[in-house]
Protein backbone atom coordinates (compact mmCIF):
# COMPACT_ATOMS: atom_id res chain seq x y z
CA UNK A 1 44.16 49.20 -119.21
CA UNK A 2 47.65 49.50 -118.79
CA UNK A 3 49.33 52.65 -117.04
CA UNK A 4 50.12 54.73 -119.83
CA UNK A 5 46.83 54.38 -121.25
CA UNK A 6 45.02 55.21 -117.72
CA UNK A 7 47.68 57.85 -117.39
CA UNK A 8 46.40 59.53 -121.15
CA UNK A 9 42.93 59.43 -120.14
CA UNK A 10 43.62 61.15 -116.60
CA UNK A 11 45.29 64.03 -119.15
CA UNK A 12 42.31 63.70 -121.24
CA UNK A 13 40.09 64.41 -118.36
CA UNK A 14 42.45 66.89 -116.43
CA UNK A 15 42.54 68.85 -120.03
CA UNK A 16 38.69 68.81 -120.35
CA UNK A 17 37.79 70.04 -116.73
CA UNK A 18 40.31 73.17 -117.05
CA UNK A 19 38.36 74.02 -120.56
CA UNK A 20 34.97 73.69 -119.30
CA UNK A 21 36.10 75.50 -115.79
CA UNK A 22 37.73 78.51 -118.11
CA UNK A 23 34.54 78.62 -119.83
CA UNK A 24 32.33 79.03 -116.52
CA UNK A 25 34.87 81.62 -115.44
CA UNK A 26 34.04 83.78 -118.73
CA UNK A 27 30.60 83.36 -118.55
CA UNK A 28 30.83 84.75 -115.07
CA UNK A 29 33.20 87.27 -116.08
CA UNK A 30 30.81 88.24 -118.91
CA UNK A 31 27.27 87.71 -116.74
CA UNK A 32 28.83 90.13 -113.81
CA UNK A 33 29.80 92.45 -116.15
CA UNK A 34 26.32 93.19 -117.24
CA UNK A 35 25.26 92.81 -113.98
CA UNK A 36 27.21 96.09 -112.80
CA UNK A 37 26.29 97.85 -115.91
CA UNK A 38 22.10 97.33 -114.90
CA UNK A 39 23.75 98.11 -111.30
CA UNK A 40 25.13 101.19 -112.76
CA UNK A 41 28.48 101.06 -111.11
CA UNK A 42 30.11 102.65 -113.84
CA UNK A 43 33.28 103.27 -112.25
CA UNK A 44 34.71 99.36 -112.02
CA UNK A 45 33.77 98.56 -115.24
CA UNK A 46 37.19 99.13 -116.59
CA UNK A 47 38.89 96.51 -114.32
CA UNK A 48 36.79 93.50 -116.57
CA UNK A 49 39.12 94.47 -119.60
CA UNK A 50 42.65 94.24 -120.71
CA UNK A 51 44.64 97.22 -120.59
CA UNK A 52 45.28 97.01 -124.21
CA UNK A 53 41.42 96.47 -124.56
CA UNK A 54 38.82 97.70 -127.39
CA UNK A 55 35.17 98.20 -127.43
CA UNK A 56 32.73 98.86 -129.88
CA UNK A 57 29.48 100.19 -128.55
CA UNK A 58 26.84 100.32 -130.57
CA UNK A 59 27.72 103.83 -132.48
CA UNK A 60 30.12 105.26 -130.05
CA UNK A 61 32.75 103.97 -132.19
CA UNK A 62 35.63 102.03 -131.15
CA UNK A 63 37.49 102.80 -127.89
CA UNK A 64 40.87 101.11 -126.84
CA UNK A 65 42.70 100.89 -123.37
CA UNK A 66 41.35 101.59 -120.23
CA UNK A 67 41.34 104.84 -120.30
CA UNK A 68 39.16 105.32 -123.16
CA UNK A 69 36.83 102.57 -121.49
CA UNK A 70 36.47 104.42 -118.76
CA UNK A 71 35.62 107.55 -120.58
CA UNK A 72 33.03 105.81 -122.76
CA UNK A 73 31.27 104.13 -119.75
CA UNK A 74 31.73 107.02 -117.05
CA UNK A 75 29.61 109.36 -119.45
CA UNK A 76 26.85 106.37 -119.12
CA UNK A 77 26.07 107.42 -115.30
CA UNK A 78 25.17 110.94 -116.93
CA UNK A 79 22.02 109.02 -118.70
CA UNK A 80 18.86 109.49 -116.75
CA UNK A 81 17.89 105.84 -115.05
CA UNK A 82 15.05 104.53 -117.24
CA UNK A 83 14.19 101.31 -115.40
CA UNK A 84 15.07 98.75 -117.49
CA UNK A 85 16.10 95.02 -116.73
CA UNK A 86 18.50 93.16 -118.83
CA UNK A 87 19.04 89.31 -119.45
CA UNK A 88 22.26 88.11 -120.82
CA UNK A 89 21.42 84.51 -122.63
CA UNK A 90 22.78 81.85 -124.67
CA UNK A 91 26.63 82.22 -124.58
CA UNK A 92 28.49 80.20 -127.12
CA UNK A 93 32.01 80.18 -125.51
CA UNK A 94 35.31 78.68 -127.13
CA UNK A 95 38.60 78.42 -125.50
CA UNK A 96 41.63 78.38 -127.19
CA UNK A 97 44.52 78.13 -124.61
CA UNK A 98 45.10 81.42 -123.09
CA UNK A 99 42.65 83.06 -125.39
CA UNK A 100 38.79 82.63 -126.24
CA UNK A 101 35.94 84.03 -128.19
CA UNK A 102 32.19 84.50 -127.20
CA UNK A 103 28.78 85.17 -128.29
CA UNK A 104 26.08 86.21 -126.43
CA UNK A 105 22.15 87.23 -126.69
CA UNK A 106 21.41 90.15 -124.53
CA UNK A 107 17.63 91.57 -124.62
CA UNK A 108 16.55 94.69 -122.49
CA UNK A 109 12.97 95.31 -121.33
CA UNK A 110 11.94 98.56 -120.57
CA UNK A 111 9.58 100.09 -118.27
CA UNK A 112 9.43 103.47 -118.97
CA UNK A 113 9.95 105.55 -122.00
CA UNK A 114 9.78 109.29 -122.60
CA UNK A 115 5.95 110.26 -124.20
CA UNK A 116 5.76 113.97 -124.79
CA UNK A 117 8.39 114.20 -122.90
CA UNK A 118 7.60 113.05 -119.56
CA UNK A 119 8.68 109.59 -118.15
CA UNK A 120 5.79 107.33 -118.80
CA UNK A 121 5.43 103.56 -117.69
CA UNK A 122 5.17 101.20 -120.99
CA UNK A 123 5.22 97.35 -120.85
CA UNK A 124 6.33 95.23 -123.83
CA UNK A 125 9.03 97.52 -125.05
CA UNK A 126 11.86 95.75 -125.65
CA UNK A 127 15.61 95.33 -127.57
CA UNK A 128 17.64 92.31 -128.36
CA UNK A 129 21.55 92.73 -129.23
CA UNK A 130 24.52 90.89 -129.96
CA UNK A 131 27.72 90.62 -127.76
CA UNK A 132 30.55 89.25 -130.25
CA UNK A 133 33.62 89.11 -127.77
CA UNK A 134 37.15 87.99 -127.48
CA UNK A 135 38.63 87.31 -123.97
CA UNK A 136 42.28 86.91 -122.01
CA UNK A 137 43.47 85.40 -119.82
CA UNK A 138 45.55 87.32 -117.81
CA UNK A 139 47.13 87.29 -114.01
CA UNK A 140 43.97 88.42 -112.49
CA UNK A 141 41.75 85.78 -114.25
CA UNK A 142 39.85 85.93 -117.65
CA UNK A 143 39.25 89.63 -118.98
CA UNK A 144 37.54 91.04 -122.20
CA UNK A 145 40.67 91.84 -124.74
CA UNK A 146 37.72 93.11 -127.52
CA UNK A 147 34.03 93.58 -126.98
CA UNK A 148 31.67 94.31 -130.30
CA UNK A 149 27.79 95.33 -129.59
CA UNK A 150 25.31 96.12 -131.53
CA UNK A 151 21.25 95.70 -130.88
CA UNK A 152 19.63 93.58 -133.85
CA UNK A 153 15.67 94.01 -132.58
CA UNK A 154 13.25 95.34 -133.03
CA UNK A 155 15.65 97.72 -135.23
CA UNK A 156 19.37 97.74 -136.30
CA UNK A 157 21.84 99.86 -134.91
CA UNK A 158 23.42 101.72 -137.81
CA UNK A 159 26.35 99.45 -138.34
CA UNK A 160 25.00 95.73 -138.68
CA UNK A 161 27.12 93.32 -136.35
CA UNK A 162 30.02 91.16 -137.74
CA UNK A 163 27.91 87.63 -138.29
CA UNK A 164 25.64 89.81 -140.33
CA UNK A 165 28.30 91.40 -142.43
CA UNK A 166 29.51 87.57 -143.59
């Protein structure tokens, strides 16, 4: 192997360890996100976006910038706790320089629900949605420039999400 060829496949390799190490930062971006949302700490949730970012929460309707983010997620902390857990699952990440898109399963199981209007303790009651994302990077590391959600099971939000409009 002579040295420019050795010298191409140490670019080759440098090249593939920054995309797979952007990826694991997105994923981690994306996995802590969540993770403060079944936290409930409402009040950083702005700081994992762009400042120019949108959202589009199941039938909120679309929210952009910060400040509008903050709005949509601060009136989250006025929902009763209801004792769910949530896994985040099988991200399909792809980087594209400075830029990246993402797909995500999220299900949430609950454990209580409201039965004649009392909190009651249920098992088996579940939801599956769709995260369809685009990500940034920016100075402070990888951040969410759009975020799309929808739930898909056991029933459809109103709007279906946008692999199910194609």
């Amino acid at each position: 192997m002579t040295d420019e060829e050795l010298a191409e496949v140490v670019q080759s390799l440098q090249q593939r360890v920054l995309r797979l190490e952007d990826v694991e930062q997105i994923e981690n971006l994306h996995r802590t996100f969540v993770r403060a949302v079944a936290d409930r700490q409402f009040t950083g949730l702005p700081a994992f976006f762009t400042e120019d970012a949108t959202i589009d929460m199941r039938s909120h309707g679309p929210k952009t910038g910060r400040a509008e983010i903050d709005e949509h997620f601060s009136h989250m902390a006025d929902v009763p706790l209801d004792g769910a857990g949530y896994v985040l699952s099988s991200p399909v990440v792809s980087v594209d320089g400075d830029s990246a898109t993402g797909e995500w399963t999220w299900h949430r199981f609950h454990s209580q629900a409201i039965v004649a209007g009392q909190p009651t303790r249920v098992f088996g009651v579940w939801q599956e949605g769709r995260y369809h994302c685009e990500y940034r990077r920016t100075d402070a590391g990888w951040r969410f420039s759009r975020m799309h959600f929808r739930v898909i099971r056991p029933d459809l939000d109103p709007e279906k999400s946008p692999r199910e409009n194609s």
